[in-house]
Protein backbone atom coordinates (compact mmCIF):
# COMPACT_ATOMS: atom_id res chain seq x y z
CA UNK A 1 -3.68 -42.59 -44.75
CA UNK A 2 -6.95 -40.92 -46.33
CA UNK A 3 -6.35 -37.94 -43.91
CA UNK A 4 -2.72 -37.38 -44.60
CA UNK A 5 -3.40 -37.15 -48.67
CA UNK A 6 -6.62 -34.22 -47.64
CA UNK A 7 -4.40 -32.73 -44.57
CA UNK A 8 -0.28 -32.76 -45.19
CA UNK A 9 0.53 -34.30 -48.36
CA UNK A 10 1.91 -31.50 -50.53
CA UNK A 11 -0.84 -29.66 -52.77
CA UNK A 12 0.33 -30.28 -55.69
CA UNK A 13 1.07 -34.26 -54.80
CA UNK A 14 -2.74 -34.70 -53.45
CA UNK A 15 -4.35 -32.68 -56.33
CA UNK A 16 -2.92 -34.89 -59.44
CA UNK A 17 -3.57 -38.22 -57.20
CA UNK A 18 -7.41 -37.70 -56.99
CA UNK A 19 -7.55 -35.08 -60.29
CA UNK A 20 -5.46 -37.42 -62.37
CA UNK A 21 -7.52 -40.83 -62.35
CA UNK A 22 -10.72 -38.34 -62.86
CA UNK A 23 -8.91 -37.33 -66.13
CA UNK A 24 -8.06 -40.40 -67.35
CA UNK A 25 -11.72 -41.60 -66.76
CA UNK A 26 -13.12 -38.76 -69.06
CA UNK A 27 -10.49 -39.31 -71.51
CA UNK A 28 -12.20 -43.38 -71.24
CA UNK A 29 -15.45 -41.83 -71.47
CA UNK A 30 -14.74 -40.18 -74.58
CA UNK A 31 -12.94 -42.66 -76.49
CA UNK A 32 -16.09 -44.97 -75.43
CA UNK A 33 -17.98 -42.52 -77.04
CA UNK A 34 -16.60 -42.35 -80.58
CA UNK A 35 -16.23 -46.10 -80.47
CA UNK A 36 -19.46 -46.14 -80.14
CA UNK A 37 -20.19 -44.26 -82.28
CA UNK A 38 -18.41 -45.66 -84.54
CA UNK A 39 -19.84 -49.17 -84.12
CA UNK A 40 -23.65 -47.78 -85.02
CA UNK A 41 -22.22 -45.81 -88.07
CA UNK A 42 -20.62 -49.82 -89.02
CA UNK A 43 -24.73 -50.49 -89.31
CA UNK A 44 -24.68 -48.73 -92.77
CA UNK A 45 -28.58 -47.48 -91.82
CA UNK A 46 -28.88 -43.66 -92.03
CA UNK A 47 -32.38 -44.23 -90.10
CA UNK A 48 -30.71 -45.94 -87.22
CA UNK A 49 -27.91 -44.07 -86.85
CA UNK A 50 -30.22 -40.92 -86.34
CA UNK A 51 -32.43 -42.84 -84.36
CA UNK A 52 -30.11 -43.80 -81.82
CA UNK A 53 -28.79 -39.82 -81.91
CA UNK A 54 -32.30 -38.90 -81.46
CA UNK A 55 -32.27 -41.04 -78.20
CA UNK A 56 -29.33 -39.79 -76.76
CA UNK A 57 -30.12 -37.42 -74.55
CA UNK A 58 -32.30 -39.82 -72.67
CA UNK A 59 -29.02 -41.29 -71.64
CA UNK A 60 -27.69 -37.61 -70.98
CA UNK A 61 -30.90 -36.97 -68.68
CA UNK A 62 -29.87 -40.04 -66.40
CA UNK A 63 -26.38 -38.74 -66.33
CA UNK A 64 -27.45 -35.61 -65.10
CA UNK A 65 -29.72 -37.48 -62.18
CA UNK A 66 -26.87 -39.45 -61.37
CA UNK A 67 -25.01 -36.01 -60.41
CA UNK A 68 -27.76 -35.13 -57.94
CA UNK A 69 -26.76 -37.96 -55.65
CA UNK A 70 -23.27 -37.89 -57.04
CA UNK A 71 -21.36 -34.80 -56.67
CA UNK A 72 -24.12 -33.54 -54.15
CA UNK A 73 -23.77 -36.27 -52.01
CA UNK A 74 -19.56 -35.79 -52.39
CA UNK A 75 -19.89 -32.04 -51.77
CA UNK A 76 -21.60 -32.89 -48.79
CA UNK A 77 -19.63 -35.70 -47.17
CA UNK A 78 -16.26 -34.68 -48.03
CA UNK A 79 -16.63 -31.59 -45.57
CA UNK A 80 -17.91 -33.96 -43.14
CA UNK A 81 -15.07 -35.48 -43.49
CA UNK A 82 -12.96 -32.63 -43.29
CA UNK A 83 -14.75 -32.10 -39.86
CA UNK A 84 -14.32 -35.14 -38.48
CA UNK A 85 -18.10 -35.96 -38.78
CA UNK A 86 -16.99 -39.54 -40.29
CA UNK A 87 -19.90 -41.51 -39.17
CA UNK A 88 -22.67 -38.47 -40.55
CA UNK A 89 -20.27 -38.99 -43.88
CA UNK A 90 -20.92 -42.72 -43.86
CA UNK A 91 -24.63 -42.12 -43.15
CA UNK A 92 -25.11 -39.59 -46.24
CA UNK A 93 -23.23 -42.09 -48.59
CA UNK A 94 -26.19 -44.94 -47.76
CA UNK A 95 -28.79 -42.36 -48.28
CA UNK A 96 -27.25 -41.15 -51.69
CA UNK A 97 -26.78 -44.69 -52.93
CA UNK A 98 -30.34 -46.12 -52.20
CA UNK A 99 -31.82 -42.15 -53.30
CA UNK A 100 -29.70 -42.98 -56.96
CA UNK A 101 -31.25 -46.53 -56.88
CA UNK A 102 -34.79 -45.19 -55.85
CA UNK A 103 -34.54 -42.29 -58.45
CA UNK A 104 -33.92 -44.64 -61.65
CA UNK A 105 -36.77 -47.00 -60.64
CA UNK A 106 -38.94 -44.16 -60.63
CA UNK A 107 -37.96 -42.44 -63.73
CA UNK A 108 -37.97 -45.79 -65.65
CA UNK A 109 -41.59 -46.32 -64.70
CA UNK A 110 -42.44 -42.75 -65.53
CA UNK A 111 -40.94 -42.48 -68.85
CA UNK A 112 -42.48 -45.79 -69.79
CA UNK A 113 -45.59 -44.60 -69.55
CA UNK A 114 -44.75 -41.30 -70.72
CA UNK A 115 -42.93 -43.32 -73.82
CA UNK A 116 -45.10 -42.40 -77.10
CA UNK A 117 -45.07 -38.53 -76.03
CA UNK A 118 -41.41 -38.67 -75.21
CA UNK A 119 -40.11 -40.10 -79.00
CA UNK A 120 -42.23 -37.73 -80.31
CA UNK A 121 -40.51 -34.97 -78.32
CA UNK A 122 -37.26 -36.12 -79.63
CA UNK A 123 -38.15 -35.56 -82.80
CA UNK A 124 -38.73 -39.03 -84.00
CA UNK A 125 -40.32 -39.87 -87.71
CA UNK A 126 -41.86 -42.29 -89.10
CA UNK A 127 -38.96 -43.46 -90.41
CA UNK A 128 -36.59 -43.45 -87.25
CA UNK A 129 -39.28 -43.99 -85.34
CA UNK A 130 -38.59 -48.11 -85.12
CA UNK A 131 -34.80 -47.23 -83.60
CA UNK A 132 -35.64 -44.80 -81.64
CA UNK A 133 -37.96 -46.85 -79.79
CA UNK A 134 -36.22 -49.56 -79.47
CA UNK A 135 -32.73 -47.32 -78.03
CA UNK A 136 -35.48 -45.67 -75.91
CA UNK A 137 -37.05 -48.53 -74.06
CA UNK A 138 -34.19 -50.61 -73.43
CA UNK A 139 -32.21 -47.59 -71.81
CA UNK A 140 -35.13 -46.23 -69.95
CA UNK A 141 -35.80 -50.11 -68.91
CA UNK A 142 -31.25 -49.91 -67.68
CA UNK A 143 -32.29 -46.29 -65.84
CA UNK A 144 -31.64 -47.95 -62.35
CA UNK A 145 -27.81 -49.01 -63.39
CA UNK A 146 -27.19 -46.21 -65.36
CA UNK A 147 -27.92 -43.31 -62.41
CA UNK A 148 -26.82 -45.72 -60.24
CA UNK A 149 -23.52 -46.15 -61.04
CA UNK A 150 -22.55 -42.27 -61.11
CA UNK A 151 -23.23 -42.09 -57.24
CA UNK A 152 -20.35 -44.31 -55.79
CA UNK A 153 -17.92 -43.45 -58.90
CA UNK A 154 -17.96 -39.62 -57.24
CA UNK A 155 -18.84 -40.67 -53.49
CA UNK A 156 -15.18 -42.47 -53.56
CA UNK A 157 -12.81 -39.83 -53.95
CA UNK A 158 -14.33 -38.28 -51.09
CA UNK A 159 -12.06 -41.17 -49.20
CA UNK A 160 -9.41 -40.71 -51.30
CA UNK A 161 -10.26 -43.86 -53.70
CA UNK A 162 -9.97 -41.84 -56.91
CA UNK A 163 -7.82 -44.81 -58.42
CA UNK A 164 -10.99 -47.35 -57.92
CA UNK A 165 -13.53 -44.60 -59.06
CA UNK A 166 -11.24 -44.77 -62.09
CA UNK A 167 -11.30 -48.78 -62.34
CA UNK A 168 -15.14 -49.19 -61.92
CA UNK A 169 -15.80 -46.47 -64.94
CA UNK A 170 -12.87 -47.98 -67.03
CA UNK A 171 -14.57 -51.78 -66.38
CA UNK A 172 -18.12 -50.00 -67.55
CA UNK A 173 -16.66 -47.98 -70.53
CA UNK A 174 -14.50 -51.62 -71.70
CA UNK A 175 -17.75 -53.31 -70.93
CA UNK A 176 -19.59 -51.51 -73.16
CA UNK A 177 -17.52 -51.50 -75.94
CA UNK A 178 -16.45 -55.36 -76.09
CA UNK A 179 -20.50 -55.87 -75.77
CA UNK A 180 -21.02 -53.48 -78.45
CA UNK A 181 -20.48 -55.82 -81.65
CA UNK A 182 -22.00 -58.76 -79.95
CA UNK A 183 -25.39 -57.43 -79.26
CA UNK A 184 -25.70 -55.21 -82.86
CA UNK A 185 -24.08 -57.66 -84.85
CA UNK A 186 -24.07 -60.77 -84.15
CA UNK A 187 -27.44 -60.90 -82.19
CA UNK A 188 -28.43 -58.60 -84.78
CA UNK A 189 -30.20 -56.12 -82.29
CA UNK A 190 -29.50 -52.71 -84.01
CA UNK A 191 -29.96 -50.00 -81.79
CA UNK A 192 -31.94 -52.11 -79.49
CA UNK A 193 -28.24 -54.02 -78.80
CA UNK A 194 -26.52 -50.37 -78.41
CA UNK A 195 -28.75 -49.65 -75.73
CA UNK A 196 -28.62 -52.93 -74.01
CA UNK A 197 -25.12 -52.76 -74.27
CA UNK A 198 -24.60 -49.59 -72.74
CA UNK A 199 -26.54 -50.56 -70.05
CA UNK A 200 -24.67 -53.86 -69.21
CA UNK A 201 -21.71 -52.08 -69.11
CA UNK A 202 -22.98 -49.87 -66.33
CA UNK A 203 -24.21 -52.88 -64.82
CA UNK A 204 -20.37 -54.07 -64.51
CA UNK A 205 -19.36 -50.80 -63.01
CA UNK A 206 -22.23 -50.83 -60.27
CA UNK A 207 -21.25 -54.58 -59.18
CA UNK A 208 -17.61 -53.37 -59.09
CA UNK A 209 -18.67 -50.08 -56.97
CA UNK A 210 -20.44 -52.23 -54.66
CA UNK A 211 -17.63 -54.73 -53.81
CA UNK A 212 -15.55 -52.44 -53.44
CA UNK A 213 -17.79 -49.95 -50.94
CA UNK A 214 -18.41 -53.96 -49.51
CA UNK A 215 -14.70 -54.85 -48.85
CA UNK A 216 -12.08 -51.82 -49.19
CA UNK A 217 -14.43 -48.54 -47.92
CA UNK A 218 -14.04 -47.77 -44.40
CA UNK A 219 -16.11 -44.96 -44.35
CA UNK A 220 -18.64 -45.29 -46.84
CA UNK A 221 -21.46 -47.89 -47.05
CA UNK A 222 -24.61 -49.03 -49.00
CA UNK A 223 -25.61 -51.29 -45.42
CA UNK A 224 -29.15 -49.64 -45.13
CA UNK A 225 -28.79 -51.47 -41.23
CA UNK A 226 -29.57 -48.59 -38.77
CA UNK A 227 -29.66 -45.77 -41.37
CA UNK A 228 -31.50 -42.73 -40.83
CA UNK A 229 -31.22 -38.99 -42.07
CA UNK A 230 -32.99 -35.58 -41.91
CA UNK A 231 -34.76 -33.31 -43.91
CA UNK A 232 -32.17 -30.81 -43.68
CA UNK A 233 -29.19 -32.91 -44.98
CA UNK A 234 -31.59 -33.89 -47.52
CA UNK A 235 -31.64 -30.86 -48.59
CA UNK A 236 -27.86 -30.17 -48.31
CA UNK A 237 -27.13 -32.90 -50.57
CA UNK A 238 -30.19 -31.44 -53.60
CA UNK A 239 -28.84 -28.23 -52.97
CA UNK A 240 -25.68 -29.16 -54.51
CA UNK A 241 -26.64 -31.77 -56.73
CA UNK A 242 -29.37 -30.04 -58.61
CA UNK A 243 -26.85 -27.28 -59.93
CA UNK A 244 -24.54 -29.96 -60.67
CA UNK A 245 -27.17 -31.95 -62.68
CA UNK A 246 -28.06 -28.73 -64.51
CA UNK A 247 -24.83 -28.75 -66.03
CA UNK A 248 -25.41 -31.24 -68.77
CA UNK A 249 -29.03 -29.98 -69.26
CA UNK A 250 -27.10 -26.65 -70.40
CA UNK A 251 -24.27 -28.17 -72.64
CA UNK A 252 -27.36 -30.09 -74.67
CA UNK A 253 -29.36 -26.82 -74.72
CA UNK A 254 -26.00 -24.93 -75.79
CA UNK A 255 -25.53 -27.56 -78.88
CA UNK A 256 -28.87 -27.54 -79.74
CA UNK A 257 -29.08 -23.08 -79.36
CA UNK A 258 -25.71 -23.01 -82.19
CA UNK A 259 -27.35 -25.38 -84.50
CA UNK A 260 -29.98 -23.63 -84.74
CA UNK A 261 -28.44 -20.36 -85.11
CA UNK A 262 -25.94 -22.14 -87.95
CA UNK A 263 -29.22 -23.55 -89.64
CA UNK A 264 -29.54 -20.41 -92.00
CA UNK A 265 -26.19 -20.67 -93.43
CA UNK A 266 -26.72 -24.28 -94.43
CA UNK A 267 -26.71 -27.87 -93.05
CA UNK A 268 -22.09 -28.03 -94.41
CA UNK A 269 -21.89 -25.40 -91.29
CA UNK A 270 -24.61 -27.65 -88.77
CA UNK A 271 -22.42 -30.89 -90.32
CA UNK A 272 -18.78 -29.50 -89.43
CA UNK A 273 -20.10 -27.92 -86.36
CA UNK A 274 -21.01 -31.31 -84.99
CA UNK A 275 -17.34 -32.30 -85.45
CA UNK A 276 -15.76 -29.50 -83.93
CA UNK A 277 -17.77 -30.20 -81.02
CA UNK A 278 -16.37 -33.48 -80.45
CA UNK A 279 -12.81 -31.77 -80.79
CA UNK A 280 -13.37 -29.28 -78.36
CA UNK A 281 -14.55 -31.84 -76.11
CA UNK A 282 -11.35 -33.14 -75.88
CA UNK A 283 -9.80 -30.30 -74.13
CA UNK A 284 -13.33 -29.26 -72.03
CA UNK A 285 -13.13 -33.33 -70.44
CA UNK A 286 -9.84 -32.72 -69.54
CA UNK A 287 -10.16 -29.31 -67.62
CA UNK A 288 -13.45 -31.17 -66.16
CA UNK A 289 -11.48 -33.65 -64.82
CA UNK A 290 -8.52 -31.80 -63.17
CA UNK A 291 -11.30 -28.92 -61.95
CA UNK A 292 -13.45 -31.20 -59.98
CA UNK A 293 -11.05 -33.59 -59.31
CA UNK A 294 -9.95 -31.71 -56.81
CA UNK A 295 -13.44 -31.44 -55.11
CA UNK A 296 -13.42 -33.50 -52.30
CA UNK A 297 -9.65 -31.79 -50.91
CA UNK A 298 -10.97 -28.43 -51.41
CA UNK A 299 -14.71 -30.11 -49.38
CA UNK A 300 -12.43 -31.25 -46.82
CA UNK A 301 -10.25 -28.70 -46.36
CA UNK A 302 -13.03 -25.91 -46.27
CA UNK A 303 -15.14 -28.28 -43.57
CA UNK A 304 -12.16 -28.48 -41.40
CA UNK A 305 -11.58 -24.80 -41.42
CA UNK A 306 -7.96 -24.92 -42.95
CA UNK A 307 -7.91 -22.05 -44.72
CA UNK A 308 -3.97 -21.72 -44.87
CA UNK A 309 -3.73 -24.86 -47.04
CA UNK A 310 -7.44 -23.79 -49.11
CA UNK A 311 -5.76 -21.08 -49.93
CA UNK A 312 -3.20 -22.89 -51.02
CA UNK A 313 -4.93 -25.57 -53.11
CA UNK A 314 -7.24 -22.75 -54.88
CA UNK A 315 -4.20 -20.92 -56.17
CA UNK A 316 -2.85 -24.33 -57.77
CA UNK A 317 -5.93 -25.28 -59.42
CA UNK A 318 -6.24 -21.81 -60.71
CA UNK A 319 -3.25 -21.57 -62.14
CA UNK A 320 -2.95 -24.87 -63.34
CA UNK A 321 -6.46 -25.17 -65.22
CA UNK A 322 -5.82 -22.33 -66.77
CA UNK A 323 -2.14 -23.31 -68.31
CA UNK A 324 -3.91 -26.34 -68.97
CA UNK A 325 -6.42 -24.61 -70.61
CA UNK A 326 -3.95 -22.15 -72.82
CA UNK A 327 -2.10 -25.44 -73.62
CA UNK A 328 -4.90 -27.71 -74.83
CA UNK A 329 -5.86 -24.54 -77.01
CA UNK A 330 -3.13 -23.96 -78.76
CA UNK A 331 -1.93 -27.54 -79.46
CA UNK A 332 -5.92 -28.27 -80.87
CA UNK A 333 -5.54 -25.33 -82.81
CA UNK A 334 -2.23 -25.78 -84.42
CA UNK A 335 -3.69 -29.61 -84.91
CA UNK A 336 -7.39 -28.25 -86.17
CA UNK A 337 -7.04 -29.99 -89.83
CA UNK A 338 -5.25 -33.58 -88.80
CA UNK A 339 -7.87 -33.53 -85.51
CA UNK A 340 -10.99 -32.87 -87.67
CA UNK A 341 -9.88 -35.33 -90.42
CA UNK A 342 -10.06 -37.88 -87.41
CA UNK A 343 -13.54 -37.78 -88.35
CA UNK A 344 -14.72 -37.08 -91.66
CA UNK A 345 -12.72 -36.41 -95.27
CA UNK A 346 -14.67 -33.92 -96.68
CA UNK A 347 -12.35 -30.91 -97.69
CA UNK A 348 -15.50 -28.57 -97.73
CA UNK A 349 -16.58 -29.45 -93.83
CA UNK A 350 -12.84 -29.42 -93.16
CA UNK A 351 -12.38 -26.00 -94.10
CA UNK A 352 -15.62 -24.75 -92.57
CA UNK A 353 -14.72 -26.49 -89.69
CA UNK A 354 -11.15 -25.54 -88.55
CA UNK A 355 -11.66 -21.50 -88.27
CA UNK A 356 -15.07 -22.92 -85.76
CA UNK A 357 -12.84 -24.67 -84.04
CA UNK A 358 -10.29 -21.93 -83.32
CA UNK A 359 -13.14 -19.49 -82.46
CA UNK A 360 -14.51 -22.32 -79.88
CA UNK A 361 -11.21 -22.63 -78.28
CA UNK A 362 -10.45 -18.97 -77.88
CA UNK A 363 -12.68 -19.01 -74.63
CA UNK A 364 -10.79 -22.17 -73.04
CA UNK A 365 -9.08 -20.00 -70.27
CA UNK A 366 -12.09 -18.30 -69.30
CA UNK A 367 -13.63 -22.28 -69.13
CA UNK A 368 -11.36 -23.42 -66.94
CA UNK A 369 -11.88 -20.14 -64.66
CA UNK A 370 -15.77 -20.78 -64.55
CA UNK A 371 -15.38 -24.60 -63.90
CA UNK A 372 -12.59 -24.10 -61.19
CA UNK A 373 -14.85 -21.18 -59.10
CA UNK A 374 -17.97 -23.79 -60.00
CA UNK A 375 -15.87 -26.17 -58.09
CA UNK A 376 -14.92 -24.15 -55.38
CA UNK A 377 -18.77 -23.30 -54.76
CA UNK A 378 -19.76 -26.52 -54.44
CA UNK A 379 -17.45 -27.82 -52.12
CA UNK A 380 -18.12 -25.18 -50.05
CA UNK A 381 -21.82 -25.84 -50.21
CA UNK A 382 -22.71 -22.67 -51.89
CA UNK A 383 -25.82 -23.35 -54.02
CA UNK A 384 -27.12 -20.54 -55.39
CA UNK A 385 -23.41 -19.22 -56.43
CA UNK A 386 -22.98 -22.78 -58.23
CA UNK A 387 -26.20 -22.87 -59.91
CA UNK A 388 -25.59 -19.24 -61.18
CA UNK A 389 -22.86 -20.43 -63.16
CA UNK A 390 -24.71 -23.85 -64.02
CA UNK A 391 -26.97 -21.91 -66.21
CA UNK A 392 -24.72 -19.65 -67.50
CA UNK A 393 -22.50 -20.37 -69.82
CA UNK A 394 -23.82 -22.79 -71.98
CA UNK A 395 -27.48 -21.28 -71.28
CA UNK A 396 -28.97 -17.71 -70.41
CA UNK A 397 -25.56 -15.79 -71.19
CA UNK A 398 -24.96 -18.11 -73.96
CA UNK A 399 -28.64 -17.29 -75.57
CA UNK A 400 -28.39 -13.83 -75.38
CA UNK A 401 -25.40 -12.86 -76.57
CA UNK A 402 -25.67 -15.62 -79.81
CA UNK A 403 -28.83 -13.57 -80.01
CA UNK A 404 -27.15 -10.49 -80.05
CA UNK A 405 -23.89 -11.21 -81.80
CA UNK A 406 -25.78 -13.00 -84.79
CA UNK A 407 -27.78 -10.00 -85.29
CA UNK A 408 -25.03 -7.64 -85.17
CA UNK A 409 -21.93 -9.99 -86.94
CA UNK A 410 -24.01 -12.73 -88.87
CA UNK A 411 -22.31 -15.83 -89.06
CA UNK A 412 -19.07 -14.98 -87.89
CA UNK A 413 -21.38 -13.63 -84.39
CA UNK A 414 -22.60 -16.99 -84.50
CA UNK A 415 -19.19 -18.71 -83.99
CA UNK A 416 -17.74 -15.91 -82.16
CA UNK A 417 -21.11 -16.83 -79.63
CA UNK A 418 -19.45 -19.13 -77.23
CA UNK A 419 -16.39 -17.53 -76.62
CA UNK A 420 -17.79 -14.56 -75.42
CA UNK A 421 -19.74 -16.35 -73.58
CA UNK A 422 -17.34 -17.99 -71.43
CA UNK A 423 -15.51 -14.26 -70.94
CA UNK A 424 -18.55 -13.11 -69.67
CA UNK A 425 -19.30 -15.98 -67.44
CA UNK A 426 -15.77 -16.08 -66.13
CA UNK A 427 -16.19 -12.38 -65.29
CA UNK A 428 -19.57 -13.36 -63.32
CA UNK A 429 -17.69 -16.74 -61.38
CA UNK A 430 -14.61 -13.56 -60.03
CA UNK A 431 -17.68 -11.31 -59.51
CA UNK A 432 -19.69 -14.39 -57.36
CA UNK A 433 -15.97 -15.47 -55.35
CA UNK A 434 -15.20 -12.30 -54.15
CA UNK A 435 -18.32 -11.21 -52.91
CA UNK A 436 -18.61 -14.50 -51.51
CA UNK A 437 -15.92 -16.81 -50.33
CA UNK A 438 -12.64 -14.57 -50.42
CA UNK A 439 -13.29 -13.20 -47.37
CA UNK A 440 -13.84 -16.48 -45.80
CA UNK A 441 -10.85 -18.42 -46.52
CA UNK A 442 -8.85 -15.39 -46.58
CA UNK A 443 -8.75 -15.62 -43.23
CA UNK A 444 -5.87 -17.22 -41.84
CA UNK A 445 -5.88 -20.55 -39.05
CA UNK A 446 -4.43 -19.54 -35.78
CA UNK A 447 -0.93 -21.23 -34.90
């Protein structure tokens, strides 16, 4: 049955059955994330509500080392699949669990030790310092459940479970929310219960992944019995992953780059800036989701050297991300005011805010261009082309032309920034696929 959906089910039938769940678990993600956030705002405590901001992108960093094993490890084992290679597939997917497991033992030891210089790297004071600590520890304590459980949630829609990859980071995300209250509340934990929360509820989503790799997976396993691998698939699967992983070190650096370009122009611009981000997000998770939720039939497909139907799958997701794309746009633009008022009142932030958010969402199309050819590359197992646009968009094109366009336009060059980037990188990702792949699955199967 797995075969049919990656070899004869119509395109557009197979793409929205292992895009669509993908979507629906960003679109969990991200309503997780502004319940969340809304629960530690409930706290009333400026200091801890920074604090546990401060920490977050300790929780980003295991996020991104969950990728390595991840989307590497999918890249890698859906063209195996595609290939016929089921039993290498099966091999990789042990490897890529117990690497994820290894990985967040590791870090948690390191950045325990590490733990004084790291708060004061994230900016901690004397006065957040209390909650940052306390978010920090008990999520670098969670590291091993927290990378581990974005290994199998990616490794199963290279079988064609999308649905259950879905299910186990719906349980985590419902997890974490129901647990939320309890632990900052009731046990009165503060930011220390956020953290332990969040970590629970990836807890819930690993024991889910694993029963279900246990009971339903036919050709994926975490049975370490008879397991072996090489260096060189090794470094197939990092060759993938590390671009991949990259990806969210660039959209922190990218935030972090426009604040500190809006800085001059006063903290209204930083505030409303930090809302329109959230907004935008909205449509970015979505175009995510249907871009590489299409990875594993465009893996297979390429491994098994059917380039008819590759060709036929690129042109969908092309032209379907970027309607998507022009969509998403214009509805969040029409919507700017109502969507920013979603999160704060002020009519001075709101009016700052809404012209950002247009300017953000005039690059959308030339997002879902980049993420759809990043896609493509790393199915195919093209590193370098994938890493290329990794630290593009959202970092060395992105720095130099805020650079640029702030110096030349001011403030408006500032907001105009991102936008331009994403032309420019989208211009690079057609550059990269036709020097690269075109040729390649231009070429059509015999009859």
């Amino acid at each position: 049955m797995a075969n049919e959906l990656f070899e004869k089910v119509p395109v557009h039938k197979a793409y929205f059955k292992l895009a669509l769940p993908v979507v629906f678990s960003m679109v969990i993600s991200l309503v997780y994330n502004m319940v969340d956030t809304w629960f530690i705002a409930r706290t009333g405590n400026t200091d801890l509500i920074a604090g546990v901001s401060l920490g977050a992108p300790v929780f980003t960093l295991m996020i991104a080392l969950g990728d390595i094993f991840g989307l590497g490890g999918s890249s890698v084992i859906s063209r195996l699949f595609g290939r016929k290679l089921d039993a290498d597939g099966k091999r990789l997917s042990v490897f890529c669990f117990y690497a994820a497991l290894v990985c967040g033992v590791l870090v948690a030891a390191l950045m325990l030790l590490l733990r004084q210089s790291v708060l004061h790297l994230l900016g901690a004071d004397p006065n957040t310092l209390p909650y940052v600590s306390q978010y920090y520890t008990f999520i670098v304590l969670g590291a091993p459940f927290i990378i581990v459980s974005f290994t199998p949630s990616n490794l199963l829609r290279t079988e064609g479970f999308s649905t259950a990859s879905m299910a186990g980071t719906i349980l985590g995300s419902v997890a974490n929310i129901l647990l939320d209250p309890i632990f900052i509340f009731a046990l009165g934990l503060g930011a220390a219960g956020a953290a332990i929360a969040t970590v629970l509820g990836n807890l819930c989503a690993d024991l889910f992944f694993v029963w279900f790799l246990l009971r339903k997976s036919k050709k994926l396993s975490v049975n370490p019995v008879g397991f072996h691998i090489s260096a060189g698939e090794i470094r197939q699967i990092l060759a993938i992953g590390f671009p991949a992983s990259i990806t969210n070190f660039m959209q922190s650096f990218g935030i972090a780059l426009m604040n500190r370009f809006l800085l001059p122009y006063g903290n209204e611009r930083v505030a409303a800036m930090g809302i329109v981000m959230k907004v935008n997000m909205i449509a970015v998770l979505i175009l995510v989701g249907f871009a590489f939720g299409g990875q594993p039939l465009i893996g297979y497909n390429y491994g098994a050297g059917n380039h008819s139907r590759l060709q036929k799958i690129l042109r969908f997701a092309y032209r379907f991300e970027c309607g998507a794309a022009l969509l998403l746009a214009a509805l969040l633009s029409l919507a700017a005011r109502p969507m920013i008022g979603l999160f704060i009142k002020d009519p001075v932030i709101m009016d700052t805010g809404i012209p950002m958010l247009r300017m953000q969402l005039a690059g959308m199309p030339f997002v879902a261009v980049v993420l759809v050819t990043t896609c493509i590359f790393q199915s195919a197992g093209k590193a370098w082309n994938a890493f290329l646009l990794s630290v593009s968009r959202q970092g060395v094109i992105f720095a130099v032309v805020i650079l640029l366009s702030s110096f030349l336009a001011g403030y408006y060059g500032v907001l105009m920034a991102q936008a331009v980037s994403d032309l420019l990188t989208a211009v690079l990702a057609v550059f990269l696929f036709r020097n690269g792949l075109y040729r390649t699955i231009r070429e059509e199967e015999p009859e």
